[in-house]
Protein backbone atom coordinates (compact mmCIF):
# COMPACT_ATOMS: atom_id res chain seq x y z
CA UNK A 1 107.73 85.04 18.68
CA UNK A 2 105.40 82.65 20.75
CA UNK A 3 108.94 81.99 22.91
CA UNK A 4 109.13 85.82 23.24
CA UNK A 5 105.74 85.84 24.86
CA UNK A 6 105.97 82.95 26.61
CA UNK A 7 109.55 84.65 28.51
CA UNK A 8 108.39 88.41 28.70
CA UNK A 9 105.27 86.66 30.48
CA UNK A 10 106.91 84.81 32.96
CA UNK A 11 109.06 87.38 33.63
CA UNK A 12 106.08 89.63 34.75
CA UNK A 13 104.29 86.85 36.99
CA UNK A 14 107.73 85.89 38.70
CA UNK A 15 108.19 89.26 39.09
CA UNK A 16 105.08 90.14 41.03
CA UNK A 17 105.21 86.97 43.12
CA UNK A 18 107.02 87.86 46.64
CA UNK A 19 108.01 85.00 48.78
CA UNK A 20 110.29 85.30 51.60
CA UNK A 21 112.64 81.86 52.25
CA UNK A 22 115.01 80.86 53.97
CA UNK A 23 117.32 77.84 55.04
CA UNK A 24 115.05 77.56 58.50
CA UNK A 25 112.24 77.24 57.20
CA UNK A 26 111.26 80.54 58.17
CA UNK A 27 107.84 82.62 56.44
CA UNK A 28 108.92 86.29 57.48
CA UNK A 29 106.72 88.75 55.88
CA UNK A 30 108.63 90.48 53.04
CA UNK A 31 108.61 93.82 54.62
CA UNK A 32 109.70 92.93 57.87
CA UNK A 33 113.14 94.37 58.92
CA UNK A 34 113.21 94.47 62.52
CA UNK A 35 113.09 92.52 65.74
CA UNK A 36 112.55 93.63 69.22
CA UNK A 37 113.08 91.25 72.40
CA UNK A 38 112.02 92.70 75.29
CA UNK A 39 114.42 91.19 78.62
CA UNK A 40 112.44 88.09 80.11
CA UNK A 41 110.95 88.81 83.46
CA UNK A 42 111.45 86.23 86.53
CA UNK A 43 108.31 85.65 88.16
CA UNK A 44 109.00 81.90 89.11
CA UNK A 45 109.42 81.33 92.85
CA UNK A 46 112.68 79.59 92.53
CA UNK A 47 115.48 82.07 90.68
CA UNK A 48 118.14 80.74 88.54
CA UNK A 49 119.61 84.68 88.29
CA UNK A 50 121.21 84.42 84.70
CA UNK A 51 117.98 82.45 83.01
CA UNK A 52 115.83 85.45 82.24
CA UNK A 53 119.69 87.51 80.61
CA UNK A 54 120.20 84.11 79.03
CA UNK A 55 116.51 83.41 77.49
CA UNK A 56 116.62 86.96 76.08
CA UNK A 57 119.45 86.78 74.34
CA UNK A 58 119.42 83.09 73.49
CA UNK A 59 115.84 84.69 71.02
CA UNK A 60 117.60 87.40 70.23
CA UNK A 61 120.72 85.64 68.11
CA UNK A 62 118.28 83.12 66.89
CA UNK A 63 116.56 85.59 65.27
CA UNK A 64 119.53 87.59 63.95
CA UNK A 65 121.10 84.68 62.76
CA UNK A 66 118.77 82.57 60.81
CA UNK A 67 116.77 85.65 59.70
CA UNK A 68 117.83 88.75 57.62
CA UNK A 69 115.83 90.80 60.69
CA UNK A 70 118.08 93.45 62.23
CA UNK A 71 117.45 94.40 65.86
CA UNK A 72 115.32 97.16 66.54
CA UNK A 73 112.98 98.48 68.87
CA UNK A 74 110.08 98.42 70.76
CA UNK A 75 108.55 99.32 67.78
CA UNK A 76 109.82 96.75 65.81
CA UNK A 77 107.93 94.52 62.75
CA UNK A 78 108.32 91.76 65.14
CA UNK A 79 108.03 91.90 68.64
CA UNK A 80 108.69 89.65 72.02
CA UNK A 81 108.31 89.48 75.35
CA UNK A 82 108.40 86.89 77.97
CA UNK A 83 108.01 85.94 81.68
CA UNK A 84 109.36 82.75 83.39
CA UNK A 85 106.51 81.49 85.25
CA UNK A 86 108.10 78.51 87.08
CA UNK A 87 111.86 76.66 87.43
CA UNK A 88 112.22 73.72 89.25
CA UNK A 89 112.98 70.05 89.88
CA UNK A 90 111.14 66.85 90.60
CA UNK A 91 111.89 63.45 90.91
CA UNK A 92 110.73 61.17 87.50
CA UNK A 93 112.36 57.43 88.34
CA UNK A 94 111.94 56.03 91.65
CA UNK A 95 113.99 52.82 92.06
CA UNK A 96 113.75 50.37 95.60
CA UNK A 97 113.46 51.84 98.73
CA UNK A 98 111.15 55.01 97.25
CA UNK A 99 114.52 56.62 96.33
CA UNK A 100 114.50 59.20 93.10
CA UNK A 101 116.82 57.77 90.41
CA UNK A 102 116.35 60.40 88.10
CA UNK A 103 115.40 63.93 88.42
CA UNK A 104 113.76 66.91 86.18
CA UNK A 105 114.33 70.23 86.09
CA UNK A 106 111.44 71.62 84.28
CA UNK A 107 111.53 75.61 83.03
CA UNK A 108 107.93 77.50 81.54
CA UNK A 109 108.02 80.51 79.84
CA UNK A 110 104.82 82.01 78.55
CA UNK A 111 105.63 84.41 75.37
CA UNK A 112 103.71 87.46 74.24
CA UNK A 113 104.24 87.58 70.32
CA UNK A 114 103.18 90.57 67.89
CA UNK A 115 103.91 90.66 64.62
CA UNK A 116 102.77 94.10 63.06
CA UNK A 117 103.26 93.47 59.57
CA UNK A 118 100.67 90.32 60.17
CA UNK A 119 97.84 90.37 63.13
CA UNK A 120 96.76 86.76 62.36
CA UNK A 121 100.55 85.64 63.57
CA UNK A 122 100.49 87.19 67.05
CA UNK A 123 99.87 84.72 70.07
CA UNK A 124 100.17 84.83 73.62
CA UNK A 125 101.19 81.14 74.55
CA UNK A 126 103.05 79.07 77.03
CA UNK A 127 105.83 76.99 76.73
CA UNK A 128 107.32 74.22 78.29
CA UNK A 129 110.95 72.20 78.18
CA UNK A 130 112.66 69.94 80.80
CA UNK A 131 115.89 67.99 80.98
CA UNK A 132 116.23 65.13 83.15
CA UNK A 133 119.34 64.07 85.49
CA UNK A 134 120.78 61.21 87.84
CA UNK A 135 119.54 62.08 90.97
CA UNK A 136 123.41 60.94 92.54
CA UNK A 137 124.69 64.71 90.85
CA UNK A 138 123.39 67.47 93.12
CA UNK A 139 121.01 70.37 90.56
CA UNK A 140 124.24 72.86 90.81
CA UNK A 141 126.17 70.53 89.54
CA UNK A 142 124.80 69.59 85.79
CA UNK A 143 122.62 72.91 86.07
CA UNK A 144 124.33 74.99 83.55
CA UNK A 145 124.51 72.07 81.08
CA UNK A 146 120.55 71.38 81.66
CA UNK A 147 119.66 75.23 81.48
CA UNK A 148 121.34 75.70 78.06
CA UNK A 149 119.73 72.42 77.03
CA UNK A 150 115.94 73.38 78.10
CA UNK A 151 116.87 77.04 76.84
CA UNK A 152 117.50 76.11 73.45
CA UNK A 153 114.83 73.75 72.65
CA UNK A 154 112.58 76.73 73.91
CA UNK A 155 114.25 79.36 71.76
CA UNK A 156 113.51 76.45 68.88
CA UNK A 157 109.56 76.50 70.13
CA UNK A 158 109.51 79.88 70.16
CA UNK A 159 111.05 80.63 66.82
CA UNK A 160 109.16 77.72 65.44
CA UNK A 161 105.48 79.03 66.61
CA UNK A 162 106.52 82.75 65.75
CA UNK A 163 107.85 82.33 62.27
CA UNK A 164 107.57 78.64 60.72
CA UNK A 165 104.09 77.99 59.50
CA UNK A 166 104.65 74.29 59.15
């Protein structure tokens, strides 16, 4: 009888517990069913033309395929949008003669995040990633390779920040 009890009673606590997991770690309010990722904007004075298409839907797959979240709509349980605010390069190693031996192309992204099903989640932050590169390959060279580089680690921040409470 006391085993009885004992089941039928965790049963009922189990059962009123919710939890949302996942394999990425990810705390996604239990009603939550949609996503919405508004395009990037370009603001940054130098234009790489396919970053802002790129960004966007670099978030977007993320989201649809580490998270049950469908995609939805502007108004969506979870909701993005994004501006690049600068893309460039700079040199990082100088070796003899004041000559760049390395370069970095840098990319920052600030991110407007609103989660409706939970106000205290929403932010409005900036992010950062860079790659660097020999400075004997010219920037059009290796740039694809470094854009999809700096554009995943910042879909990783983004996710991170938005849905991983870590």
């Amino acid at each position: 009888m006391r085993k009885l009890i004992l089941f039928i009673s965790i049963v009922f606590l189990a059962a009123g517990c919710t939890i949302s997991y996942s394999f990425t770690g990810a705390s996604i309010p239990p009603d939550a069913k949609t996503v919405y990722v508004a395009d990037f904007r370009n603001m940054a004075p130098l234009v790489n033309p396919s970053l802002a298409n790129e960004l966007t839907e670099a978030l977007k797959d993320k989201f649809v395929g580490q998270t049950s979240l469908k995609l939805g709509d502007e108004n969506s349980d979870l909701y993005f949008e994004g501006t690049i605010t600068s893309y460039g390069t700079q040199p990082v190693a100088i070796k003899s003669g004041d000559v760049a031996s390395q370069n970095r192309l840098t990319i920052n992204v600030k991110v407007k995040f609103v989660n409706n099903k939970d106000k205290t989640a929403n932010f409005d932050t900036s992010f950062s990633r860079y790659e660097d590169y020999d400075s004997q390959n010219s920037l059009t060279d290796v740039e694809d390779e470094l854009v999809k580089a700096i554009v995943e680690s910042l879909v990783d921040d983004i996710f991170t920040k938005a849905v991983v409470n870590w």
